[in-house]
Protein backbone atom coordinates (compact mmCIF):
# COMPACT_ATOMS: atom_id res chain seq x y z
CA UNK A 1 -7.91 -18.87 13.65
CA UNK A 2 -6.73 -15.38 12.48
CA UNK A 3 -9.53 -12.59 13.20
CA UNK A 4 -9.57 -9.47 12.25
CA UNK A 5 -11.68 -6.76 15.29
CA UNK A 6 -12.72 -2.89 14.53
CA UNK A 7 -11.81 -0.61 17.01
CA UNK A 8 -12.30 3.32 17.31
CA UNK A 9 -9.22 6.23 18.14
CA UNK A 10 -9.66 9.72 18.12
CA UNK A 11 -11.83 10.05 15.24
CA UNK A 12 -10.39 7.34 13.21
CA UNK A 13 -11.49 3.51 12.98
CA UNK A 14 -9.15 0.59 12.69
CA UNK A 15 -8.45 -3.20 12.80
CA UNK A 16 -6.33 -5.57 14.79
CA UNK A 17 -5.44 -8.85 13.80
CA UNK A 18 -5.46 -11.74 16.35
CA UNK A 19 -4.18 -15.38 16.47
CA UNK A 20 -6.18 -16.49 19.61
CA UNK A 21 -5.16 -14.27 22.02
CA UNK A 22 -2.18 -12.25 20.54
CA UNK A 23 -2.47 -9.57 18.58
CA UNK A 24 -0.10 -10.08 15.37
CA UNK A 25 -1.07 -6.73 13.46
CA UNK A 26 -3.25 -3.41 13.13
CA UNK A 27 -3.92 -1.03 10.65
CA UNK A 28 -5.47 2.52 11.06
CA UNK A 29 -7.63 4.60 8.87
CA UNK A 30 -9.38 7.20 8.56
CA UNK A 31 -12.66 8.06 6.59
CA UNK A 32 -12.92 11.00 4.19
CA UNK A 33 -16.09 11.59 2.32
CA UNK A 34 -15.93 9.11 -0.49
CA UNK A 35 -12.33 8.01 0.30
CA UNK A 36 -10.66 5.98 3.11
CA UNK A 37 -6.90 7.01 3.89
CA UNK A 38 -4.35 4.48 5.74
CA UNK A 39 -2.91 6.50 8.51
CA UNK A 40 -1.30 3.43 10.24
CA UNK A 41 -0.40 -0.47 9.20
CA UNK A 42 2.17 -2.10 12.09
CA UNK A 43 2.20 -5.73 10.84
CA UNK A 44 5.49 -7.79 9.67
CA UNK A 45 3.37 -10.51 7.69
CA UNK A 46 2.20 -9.95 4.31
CA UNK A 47 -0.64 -12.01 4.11
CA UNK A 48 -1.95 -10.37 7.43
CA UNK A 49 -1.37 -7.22 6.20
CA UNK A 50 -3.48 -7.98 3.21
CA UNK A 51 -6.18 -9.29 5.47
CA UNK A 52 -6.07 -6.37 7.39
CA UNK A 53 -6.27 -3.93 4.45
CA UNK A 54 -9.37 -6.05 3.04
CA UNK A 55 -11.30 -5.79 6.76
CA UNK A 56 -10.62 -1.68 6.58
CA UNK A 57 -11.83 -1.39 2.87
CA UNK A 58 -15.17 -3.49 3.55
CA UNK A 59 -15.56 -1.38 6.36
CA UNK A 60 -15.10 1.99 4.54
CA UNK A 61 -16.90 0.63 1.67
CA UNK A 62 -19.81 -0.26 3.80
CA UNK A 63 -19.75 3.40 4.83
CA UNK A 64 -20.48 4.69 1.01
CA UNK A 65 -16.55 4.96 0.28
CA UNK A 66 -14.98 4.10 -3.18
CA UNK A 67 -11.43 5.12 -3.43
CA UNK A 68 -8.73 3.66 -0.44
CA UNK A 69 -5.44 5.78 -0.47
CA UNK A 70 -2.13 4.80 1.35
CA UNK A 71 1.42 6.62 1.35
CA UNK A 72 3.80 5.05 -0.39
CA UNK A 73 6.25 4.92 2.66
CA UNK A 74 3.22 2.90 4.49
CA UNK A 75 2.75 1.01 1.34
CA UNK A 76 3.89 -2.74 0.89
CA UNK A 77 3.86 -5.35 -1.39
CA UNK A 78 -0.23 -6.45 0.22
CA UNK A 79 -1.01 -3.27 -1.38
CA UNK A 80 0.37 -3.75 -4.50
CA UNK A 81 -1.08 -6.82 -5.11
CA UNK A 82 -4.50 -5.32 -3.99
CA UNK A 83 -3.80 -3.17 -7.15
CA UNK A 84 -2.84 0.16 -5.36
CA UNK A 85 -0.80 2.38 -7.72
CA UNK A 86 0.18 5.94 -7.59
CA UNK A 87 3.67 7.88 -7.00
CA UNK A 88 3.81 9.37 -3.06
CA UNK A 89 0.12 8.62 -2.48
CA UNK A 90 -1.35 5.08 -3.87
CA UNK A 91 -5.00 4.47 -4.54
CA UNK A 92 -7.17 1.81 -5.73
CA UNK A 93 -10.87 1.83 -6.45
CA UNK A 94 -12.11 -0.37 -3.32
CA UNK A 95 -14.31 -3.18 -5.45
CA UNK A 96 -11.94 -3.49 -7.87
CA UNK A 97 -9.36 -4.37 -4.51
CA UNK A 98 -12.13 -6.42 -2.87
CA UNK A 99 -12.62 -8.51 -6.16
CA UNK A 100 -9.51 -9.72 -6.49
CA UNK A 101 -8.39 -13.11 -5.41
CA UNK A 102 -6.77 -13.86 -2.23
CA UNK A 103 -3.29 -13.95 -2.93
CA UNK A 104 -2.65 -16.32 0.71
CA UNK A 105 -1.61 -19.29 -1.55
CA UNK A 106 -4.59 -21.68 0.13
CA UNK A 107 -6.71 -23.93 -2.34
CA UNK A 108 -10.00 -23.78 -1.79
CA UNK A 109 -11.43 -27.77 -1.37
């Protein structure tokens, strides 16, 4: 089972992703007012990725924000799906992100 665990750094929040024991991915962000900003995302699996940008925006949205912005060199196709759009700096409006269907490819039964 994959979970996904806050952690704190210097002023800035974050999630890992684990399989069990191993850690398979982590993102990094940072809150700003009503924004959240991606300062980090190490993960080579899209669907984790995606996972781990859905656990930061609850999170930020939680904490009153509404907009989630990522560069578009830390960008990836997880995020584009999510429905972030911009030129250098990509945004979505977090419900709108949150509300859209999980694009993993499972069924629900």
């Amino acid at each position: 089972m994959i979970k996904f665990i806050p952690f704190e750094n210097n002023g800035s929040t974050g999630f890992s992703a684990f399989d069990g024991e191993t850690e398979i991915g982590s993102c990094e962000i940072k809150l700003e007012g009503y924004s959240v900003r991606f300062l980090a995302v190490n993960c080579s699996d899209d669907i984790i990725t995606e996972g781990l940008a859905r656990a930061a925006m609850n999170y930020a949205a939680n904490r009153n924000a509404y907009i989630a912005l990522i560069s578009r060199e830390l960008s990836s196709e997880a995020f584009e799906r999510l429905g972030f759009k911009g030129e250098e700096v990509l945004s979505v409006e977090i419900p709108e992100a949150l509300a859209s269907g999980c694009s993993c490819g499972n069924s629900k039964q």
